[in-house]
Protein backbone atom coordinates (compact mmCIF):
# COMPACT_ATOMS: atom_id res chain seq x y z
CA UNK A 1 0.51 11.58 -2.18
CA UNK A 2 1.72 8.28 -2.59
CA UNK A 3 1.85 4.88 -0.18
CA UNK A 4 4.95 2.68 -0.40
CA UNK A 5 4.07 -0.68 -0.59
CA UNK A 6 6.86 -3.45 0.27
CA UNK A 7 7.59 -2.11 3.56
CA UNK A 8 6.51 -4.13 6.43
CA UNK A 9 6.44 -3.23 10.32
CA UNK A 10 6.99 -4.86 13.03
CA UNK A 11 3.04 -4.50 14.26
CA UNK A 12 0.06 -6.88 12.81
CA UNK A 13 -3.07 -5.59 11.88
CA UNK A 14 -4.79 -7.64 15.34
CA UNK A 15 -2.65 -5.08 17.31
CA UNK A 16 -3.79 -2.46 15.43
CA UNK A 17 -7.08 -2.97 15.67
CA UNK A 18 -7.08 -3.87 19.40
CA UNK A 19 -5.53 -0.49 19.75
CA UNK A 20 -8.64 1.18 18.59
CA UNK A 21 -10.83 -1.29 19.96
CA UNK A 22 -12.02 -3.27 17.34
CA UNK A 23 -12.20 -7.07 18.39
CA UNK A 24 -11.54 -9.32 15.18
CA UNK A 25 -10.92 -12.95 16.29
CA UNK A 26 -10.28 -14.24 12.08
CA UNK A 27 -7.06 -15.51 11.58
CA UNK A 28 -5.71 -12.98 8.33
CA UNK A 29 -5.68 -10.07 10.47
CA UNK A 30 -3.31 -12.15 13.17
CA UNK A 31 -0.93 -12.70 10.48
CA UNK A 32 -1.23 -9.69 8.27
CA UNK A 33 2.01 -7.05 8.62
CA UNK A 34 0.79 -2.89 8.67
CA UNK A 35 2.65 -1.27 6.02
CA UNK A 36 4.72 1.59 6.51
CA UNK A 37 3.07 3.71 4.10
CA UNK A 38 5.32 6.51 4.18
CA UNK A 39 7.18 9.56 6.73
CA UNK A 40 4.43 11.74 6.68
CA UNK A 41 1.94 11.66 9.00
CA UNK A 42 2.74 7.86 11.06
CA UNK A 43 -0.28 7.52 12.43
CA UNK A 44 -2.75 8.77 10.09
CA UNK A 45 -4.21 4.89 8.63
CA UNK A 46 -5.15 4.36 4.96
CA UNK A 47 -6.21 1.19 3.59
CA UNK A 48 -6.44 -0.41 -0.26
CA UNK A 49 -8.90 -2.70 -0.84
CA UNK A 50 -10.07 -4.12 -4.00
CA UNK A 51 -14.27 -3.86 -3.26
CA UNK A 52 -16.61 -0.74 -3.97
CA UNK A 53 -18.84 -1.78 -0.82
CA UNK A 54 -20.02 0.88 1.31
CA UNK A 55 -17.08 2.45 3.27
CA UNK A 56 -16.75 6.00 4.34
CA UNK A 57 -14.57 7.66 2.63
CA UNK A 58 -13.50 5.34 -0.10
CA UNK A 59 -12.43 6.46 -3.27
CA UNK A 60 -12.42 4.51 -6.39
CA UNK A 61 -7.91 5.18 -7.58
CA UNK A 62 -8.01 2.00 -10.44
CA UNK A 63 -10.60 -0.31 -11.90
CA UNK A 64 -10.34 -2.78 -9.01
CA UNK A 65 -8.60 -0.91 -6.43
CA UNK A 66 -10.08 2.00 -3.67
CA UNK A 67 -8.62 3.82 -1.03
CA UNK A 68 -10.05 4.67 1.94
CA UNK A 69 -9.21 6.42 5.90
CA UNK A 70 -12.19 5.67 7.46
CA UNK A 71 -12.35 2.96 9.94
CA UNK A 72 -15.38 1.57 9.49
CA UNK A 73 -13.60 -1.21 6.68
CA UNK A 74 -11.47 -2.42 9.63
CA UNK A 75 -14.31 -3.61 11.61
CA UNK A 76 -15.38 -5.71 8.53
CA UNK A 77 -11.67 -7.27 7.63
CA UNK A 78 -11.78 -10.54 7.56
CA UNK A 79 -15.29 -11.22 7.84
CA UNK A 80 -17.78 -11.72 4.99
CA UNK A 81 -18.85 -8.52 4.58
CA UNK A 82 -15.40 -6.91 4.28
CA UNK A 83 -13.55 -6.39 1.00
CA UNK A 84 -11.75 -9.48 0.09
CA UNK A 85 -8.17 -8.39 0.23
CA UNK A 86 -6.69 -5.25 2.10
CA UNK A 87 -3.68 -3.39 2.06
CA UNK A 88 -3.32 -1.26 5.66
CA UNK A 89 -0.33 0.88 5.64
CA UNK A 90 0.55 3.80 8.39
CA UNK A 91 1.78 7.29 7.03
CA UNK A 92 1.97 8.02 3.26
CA UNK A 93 4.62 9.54 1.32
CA UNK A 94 4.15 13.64 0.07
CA UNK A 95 5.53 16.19 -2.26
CA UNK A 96 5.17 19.79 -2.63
CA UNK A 97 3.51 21.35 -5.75
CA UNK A 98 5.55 20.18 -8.98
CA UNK A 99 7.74 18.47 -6.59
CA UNK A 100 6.90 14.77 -8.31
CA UNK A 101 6.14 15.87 -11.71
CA UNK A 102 9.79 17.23 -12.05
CA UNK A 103 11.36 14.09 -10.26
CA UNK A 104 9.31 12.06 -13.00
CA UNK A 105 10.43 14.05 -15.55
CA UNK A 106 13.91 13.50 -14.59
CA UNK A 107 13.49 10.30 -14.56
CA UNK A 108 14.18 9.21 -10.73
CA UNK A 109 10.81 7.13 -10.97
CA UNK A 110 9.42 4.16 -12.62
CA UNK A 111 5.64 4.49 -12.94
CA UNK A 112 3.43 1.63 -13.73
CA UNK A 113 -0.37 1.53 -13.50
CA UNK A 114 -2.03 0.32 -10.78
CA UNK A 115 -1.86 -3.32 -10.36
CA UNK A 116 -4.34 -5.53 -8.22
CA UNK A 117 -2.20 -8.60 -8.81
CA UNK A 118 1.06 -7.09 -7.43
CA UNK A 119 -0.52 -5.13 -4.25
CA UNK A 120 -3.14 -8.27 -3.27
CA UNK A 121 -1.00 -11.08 -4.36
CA UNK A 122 2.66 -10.58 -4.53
CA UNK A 123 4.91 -10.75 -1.28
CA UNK A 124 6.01 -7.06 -0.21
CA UNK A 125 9.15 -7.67 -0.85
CA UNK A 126 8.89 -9.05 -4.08
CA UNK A 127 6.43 -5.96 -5.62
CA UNK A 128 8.99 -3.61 -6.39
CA UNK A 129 10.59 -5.83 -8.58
CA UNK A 130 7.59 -7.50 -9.97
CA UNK A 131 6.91 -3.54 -10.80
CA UNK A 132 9.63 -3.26 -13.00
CA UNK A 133 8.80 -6.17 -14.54
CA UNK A 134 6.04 -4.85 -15.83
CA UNK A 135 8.17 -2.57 -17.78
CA UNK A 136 10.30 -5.55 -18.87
CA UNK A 137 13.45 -4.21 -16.43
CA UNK A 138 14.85 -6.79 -14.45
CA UNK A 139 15.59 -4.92 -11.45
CA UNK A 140 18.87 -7.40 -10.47
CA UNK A 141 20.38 -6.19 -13.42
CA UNK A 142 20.85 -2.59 -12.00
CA UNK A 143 23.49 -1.52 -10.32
CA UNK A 144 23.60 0.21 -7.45
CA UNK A 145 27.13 2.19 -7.67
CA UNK A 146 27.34 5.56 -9.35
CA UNK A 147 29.91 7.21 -10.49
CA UNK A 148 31.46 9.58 -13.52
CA UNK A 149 32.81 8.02 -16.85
């Protein structure tokens, strides 16, 4: 599984969380975007955040970075005893078995390691770019017609 990361929607995390009924009055989840994480499964939440604290669910995916699906981190966003930055994104993207390896093999992905400084800190849509930069690509230097020689 995978969740894309520099697509924002149209609904902010305070309307999300009304929807479920969880009352936050601090200000970053009025002006925090959901992220559409990917076409499978819309409405199924997952969240990044960058503290071990004691969530349900969370899972521990790079040195400074967890995942997690369980709401009890949303009623602590944006309070003190919530994880300092947060990443909420709806859906996530899928393959089938071998389905990724083969399309990395074939090169239709750049990978890069987990970064907290791109997903916490970097506009979304600057962090695809600020990906490849990581590789030393400059992603405006691509083109985007194809074509046979």
């Amino acid at each position: 599984m995978g969740l894309i990361i520099n697509r924002p929607t149209q609904i902010m995390l305070d309307e999300l969380l009304a929807h479920i009924n969880i009352n936050c009055d601090s200000a970053p989840p009025k002006t925090t975007p959901i992220l559409f994480g990917g076409p499978v499964q819309k409405s199924q939440g997952l969240v990044l955040h960058d503290s071990a604290g004691n969530w349900n669910s969370s899972k521990q995916i790079s040195d400074h970075i967890f995942l997690t699906t369980s709401t009890d981190i949303l009623k602590t966003i944006g309070t003190d005893e919530g994880p300092k930055h947060t990443l909420v994104a709806l859906g996530y993207a899928g393959w089938g078995a071998g389905q990724l390896e083969q399309e990395i093999a074939d090169n239709s992905w750049l990978t890069v390691a987990a970064n907290d400084d791109i997903l916490f800190h970097t506009p979304s849509k600057q962090r695809w770019q600020a990906a490849a930069t990581l590789l030393g690509i400059d992603i405006n230097l691509i083109s985007d017609m194809v074509g046979h020689a």
